[in-house]
PDB file of N, CA and C in Angstrom:
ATOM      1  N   UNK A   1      92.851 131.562 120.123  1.00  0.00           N
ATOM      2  CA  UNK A   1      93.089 130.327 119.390  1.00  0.00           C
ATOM      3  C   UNK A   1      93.385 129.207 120.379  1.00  0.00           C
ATOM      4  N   UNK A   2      93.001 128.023 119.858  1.00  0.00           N
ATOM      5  CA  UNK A   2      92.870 127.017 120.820  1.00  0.00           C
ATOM      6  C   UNK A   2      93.955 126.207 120.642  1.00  0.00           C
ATOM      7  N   UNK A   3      94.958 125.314 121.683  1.00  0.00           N
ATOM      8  CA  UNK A   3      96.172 124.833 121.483  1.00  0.00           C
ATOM      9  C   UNK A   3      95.576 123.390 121.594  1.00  0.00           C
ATOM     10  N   UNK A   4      94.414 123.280 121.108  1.00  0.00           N
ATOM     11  CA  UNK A   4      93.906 121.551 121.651  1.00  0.00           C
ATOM     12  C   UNK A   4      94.232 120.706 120.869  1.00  0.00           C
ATOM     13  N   UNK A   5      94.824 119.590 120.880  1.00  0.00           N
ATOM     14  CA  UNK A   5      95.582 118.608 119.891  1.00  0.00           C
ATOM     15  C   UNK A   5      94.284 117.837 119.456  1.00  0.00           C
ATOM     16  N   UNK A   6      93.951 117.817 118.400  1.00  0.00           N
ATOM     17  CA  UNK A   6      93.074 116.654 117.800  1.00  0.00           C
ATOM     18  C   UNK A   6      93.793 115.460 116.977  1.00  0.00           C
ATOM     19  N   UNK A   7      93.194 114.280 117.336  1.00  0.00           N
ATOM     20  CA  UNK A   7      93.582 113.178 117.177  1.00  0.00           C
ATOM     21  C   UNK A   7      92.970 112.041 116.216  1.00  0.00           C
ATOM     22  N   UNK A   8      93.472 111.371 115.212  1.00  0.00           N
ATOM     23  CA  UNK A   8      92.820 110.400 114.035  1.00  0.00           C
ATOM     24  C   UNK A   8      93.028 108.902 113.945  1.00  0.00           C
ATOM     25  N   UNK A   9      91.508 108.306 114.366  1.00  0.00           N
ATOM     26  CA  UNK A   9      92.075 106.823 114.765  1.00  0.00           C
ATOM     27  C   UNK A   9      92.313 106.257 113.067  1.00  0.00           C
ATOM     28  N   UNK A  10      93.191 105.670 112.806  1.00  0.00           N
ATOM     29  CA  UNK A  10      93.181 105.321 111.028  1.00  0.00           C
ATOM     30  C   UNK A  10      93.145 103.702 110.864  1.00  0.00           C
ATOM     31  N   UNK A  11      92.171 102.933 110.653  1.00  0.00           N
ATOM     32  CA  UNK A  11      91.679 101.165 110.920  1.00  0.00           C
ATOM     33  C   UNK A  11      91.829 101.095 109.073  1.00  0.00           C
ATOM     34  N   UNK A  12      93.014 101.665 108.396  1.00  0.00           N
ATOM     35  CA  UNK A  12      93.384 101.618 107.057  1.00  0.00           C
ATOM     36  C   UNK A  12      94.625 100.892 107.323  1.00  0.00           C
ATOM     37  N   UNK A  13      94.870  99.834 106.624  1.00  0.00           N
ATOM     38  CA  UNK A  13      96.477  99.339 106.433  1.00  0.00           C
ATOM     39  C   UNK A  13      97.830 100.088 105.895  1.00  0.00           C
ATOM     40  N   UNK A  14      96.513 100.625 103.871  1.00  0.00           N
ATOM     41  CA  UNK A  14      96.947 101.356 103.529  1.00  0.00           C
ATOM     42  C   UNK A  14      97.436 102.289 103.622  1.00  0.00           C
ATOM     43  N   UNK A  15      96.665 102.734 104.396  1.00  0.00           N
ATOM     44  CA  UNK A  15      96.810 104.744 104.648  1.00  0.00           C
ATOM     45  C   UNK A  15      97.689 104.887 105.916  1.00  0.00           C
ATOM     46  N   UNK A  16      97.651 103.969 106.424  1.00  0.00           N
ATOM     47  CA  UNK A  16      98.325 103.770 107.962  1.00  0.00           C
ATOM     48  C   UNK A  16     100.038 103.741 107.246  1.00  0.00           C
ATOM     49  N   UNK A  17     100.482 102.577 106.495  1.00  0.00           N
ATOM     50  CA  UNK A  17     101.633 102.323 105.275  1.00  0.00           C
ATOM     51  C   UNK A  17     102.108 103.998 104.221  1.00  0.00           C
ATOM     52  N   UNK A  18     101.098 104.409 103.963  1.00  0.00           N
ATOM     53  CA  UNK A  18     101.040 105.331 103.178  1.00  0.00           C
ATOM     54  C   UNK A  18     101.502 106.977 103.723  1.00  0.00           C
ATOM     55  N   UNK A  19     101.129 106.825 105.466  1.00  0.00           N
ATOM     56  CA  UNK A  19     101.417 108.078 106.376  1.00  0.00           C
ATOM     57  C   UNK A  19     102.980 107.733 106.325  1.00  0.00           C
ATOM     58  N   UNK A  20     103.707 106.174 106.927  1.00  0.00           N
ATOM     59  CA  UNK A  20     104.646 105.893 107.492  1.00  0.00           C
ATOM     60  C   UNK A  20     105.435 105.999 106.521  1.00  0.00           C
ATOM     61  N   UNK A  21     105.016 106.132 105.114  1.00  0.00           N
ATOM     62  CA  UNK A  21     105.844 106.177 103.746  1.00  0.00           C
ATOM     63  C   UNK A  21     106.179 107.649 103.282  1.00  0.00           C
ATOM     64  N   UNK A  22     105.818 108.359 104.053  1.00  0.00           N
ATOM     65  CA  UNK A  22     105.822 109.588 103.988  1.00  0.00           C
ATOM     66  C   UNK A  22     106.540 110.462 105.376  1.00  0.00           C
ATOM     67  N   UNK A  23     106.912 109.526 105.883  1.00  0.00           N
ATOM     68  CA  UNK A  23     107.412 110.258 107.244  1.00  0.00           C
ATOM     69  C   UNK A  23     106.764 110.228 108.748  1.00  0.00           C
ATOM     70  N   UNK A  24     105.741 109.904 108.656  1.00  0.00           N
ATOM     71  CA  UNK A  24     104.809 110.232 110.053  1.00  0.00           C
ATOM     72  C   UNK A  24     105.147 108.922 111.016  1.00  0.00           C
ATOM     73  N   UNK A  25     104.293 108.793 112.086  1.00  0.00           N
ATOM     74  CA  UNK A  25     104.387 108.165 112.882  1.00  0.00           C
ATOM     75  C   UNK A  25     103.362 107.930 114.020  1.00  0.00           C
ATOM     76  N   UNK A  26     102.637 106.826 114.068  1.00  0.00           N
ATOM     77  CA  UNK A  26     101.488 106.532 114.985  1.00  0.00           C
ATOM     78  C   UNK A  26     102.082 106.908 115.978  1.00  0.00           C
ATOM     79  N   UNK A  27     101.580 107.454 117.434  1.00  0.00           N
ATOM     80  CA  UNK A  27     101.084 107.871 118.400  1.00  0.00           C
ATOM     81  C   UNK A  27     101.463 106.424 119.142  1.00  0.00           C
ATOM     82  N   UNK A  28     100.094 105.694 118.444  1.00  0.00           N
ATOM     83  CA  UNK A  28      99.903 104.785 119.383  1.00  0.00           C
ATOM     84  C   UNK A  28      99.212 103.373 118.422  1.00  0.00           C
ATOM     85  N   UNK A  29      99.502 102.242 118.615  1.00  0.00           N
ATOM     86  CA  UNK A  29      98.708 100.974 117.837  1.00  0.00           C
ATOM     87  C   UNK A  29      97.679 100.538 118.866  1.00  0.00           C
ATOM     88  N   UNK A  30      96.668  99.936 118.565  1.00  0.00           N
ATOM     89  CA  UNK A  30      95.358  99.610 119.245  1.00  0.00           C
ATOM     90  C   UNK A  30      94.734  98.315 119.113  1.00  0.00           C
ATOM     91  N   UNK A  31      94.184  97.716 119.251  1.00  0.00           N
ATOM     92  CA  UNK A  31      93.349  96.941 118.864  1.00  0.00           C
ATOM     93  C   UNK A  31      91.730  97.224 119.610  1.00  0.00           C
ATOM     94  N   UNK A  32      90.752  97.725 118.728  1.00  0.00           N
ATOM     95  CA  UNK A  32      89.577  98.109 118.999  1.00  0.00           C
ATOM     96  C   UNK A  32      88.546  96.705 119.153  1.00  0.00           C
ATOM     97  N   UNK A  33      87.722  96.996 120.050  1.00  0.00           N
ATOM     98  CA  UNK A  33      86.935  95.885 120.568  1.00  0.00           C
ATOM     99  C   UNK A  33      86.273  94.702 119.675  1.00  0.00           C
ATOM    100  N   UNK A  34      86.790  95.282 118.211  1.00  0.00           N
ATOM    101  CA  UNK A  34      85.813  95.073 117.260  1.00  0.00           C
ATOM    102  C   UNK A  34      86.962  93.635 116.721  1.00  0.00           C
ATOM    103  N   UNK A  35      88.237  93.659 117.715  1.00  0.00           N
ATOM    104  CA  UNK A  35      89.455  92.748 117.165  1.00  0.00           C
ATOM    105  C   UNK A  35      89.826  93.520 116.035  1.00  0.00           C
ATOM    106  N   UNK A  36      89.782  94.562 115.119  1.00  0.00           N
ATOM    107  CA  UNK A  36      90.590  95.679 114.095  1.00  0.00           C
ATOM    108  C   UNK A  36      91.313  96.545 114.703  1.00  0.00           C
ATOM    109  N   UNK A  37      93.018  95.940 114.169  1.00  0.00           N
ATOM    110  CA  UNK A  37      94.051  97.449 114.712  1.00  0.00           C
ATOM    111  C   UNK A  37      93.495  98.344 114.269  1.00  0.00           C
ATOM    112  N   UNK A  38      93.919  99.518 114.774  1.00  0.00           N
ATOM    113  CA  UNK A  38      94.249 100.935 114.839  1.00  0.00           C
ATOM    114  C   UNK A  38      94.991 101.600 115.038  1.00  0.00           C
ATOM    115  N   UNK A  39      95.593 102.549 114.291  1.00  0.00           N
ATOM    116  CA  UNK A  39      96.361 103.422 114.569  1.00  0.00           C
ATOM    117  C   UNK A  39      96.207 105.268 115.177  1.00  0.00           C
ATOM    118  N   UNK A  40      96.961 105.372 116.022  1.00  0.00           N
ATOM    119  CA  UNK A  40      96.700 107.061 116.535  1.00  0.00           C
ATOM    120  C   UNK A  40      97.333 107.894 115.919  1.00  0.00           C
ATOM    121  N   UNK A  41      97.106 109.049 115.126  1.00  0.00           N
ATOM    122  CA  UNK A  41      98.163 109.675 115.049  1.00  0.00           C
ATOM    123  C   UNK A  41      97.692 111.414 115.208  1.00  0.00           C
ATOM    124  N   UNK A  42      98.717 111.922 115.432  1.00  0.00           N
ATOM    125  CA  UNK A  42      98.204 113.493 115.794  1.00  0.00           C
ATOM    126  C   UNK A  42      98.020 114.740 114.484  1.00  0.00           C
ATOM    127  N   UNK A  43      96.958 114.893 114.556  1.00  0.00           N
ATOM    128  CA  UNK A  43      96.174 115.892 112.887  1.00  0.00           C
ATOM    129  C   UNK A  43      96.995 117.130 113.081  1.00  0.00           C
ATOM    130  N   UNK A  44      98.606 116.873 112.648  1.00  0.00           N
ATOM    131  CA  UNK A  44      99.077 117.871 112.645  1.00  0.00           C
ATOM    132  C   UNK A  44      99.105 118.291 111.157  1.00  0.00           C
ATOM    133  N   UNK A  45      99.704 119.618 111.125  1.00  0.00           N
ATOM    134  CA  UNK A  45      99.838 120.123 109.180  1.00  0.00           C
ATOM    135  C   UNK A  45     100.139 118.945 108.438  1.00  0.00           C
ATOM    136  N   UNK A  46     101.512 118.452 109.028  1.00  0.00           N
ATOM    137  CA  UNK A  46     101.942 117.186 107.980  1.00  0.00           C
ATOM    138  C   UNK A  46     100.981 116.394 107.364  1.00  0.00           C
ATOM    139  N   UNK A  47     100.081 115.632 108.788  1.00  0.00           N
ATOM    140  CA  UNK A  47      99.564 114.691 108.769  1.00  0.00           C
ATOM    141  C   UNK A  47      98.123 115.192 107.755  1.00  0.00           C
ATOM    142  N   UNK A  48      97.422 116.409 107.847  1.00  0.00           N
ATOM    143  CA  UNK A  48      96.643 117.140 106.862  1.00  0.00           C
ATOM    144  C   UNK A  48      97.198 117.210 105.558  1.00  0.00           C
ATOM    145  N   UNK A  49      98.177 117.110 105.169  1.00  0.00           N
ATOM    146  CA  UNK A  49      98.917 117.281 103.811  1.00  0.00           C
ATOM    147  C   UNK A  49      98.790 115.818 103.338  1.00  0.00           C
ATOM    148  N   UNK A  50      99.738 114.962 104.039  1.00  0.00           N
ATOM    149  CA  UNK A  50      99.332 113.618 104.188  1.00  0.00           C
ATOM    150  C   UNK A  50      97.921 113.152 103.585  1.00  0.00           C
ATOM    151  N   UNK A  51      96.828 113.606 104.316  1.00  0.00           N
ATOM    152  CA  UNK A  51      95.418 113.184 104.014  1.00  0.00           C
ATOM    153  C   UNK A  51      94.902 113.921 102.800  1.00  0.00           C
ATOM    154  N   UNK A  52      94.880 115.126 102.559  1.00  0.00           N
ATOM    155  CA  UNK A  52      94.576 115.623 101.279  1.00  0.00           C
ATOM    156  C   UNK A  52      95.214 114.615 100.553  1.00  0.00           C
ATOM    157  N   UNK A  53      96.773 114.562  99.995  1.00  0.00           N
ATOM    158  CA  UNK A  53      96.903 113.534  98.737  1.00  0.00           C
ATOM    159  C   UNK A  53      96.313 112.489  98.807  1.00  0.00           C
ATOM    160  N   UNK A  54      95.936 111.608 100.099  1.00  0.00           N
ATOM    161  CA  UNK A  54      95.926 109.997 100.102  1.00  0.00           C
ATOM    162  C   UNK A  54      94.108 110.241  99.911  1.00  0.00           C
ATOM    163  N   UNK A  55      93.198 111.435  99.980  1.00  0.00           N
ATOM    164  CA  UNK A  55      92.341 111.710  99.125  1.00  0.00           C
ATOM    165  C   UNK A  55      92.053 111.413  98.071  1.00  0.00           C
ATOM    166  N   UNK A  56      92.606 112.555  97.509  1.00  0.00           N
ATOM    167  CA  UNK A  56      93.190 112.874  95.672  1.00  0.00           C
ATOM    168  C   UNK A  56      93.494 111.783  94.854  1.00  0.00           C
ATOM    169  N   UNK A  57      94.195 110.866  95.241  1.00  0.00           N
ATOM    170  CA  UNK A  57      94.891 109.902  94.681  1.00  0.00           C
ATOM    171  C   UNK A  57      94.344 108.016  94.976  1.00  0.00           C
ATOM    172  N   UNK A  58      94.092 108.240  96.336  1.00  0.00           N
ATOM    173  CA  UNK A  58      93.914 106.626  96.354  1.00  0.00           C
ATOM    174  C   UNK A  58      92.864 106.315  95.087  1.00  0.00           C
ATOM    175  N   UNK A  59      92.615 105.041  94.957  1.00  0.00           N
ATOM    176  CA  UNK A  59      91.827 104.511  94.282  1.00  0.00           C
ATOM    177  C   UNK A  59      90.411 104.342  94.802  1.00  0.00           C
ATOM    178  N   UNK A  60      89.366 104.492  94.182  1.00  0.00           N
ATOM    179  CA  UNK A  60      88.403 104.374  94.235  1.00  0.00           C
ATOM    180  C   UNK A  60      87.871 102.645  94.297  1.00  0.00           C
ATOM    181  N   UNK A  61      86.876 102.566  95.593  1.00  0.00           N
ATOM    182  CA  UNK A  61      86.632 100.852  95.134  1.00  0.00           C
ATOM    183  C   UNK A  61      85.505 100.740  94.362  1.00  0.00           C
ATOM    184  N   UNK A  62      85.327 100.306  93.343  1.00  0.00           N
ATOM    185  CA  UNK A  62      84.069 100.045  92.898  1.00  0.00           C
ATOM    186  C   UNK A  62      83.451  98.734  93.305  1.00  0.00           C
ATOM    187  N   UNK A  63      81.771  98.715  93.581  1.00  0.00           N
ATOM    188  CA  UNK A  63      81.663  98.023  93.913  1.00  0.00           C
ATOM    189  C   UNK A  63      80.468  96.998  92.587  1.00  0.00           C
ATOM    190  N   UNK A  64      80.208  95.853  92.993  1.00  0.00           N
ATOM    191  CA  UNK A  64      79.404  95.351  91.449  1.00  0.00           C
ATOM    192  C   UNK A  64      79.880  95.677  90.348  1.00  0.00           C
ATOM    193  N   UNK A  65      81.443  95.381  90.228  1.00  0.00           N
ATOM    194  CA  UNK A  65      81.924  95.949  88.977  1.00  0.00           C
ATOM    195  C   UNK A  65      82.062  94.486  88.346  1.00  0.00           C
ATOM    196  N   UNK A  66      81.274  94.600  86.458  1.00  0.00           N
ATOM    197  CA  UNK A  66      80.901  93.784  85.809  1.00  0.00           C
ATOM    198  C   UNK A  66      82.579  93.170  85.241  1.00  0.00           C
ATOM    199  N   UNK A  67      82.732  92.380  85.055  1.00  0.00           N
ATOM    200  CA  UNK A  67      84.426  92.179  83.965  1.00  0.00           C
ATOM    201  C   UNK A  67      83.839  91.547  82.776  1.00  0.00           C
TER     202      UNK A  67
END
């Protein structure tokens, strides 16, 4: 078994708000060439538990939605 840390850049406000609302903690903040922060954080269990709900649950965007 491999001890290699894998790592998740997250360019979400939300989900970035949504980890930190839950306990976690970026690694590291960024700003990618593109001028969009980023956040680092390490794909540990938590952070997998973390991502399954914020799955499950966020909202869907629709797009061309008529009112």
């Amino acid at each position: 078994m491999s001890n290699k840390k894998t790592f998740f850049q997250c360019f979400s406000i939300n989900f970035h708000r949504f980890l930190k609302a839950n306990g976690l903690r970026a690694m590291s903040k960024n700003t990618h060439k593109n001028g969009k922060t980023f956040w680092v954080y390490e794909r540990s269990t938590d952070f997998e538990k973390c991502l399954q709900v914020w799955h499950d649950t966020k909202p869907v965007k629709q797009e061309n939605q008529v009112n």
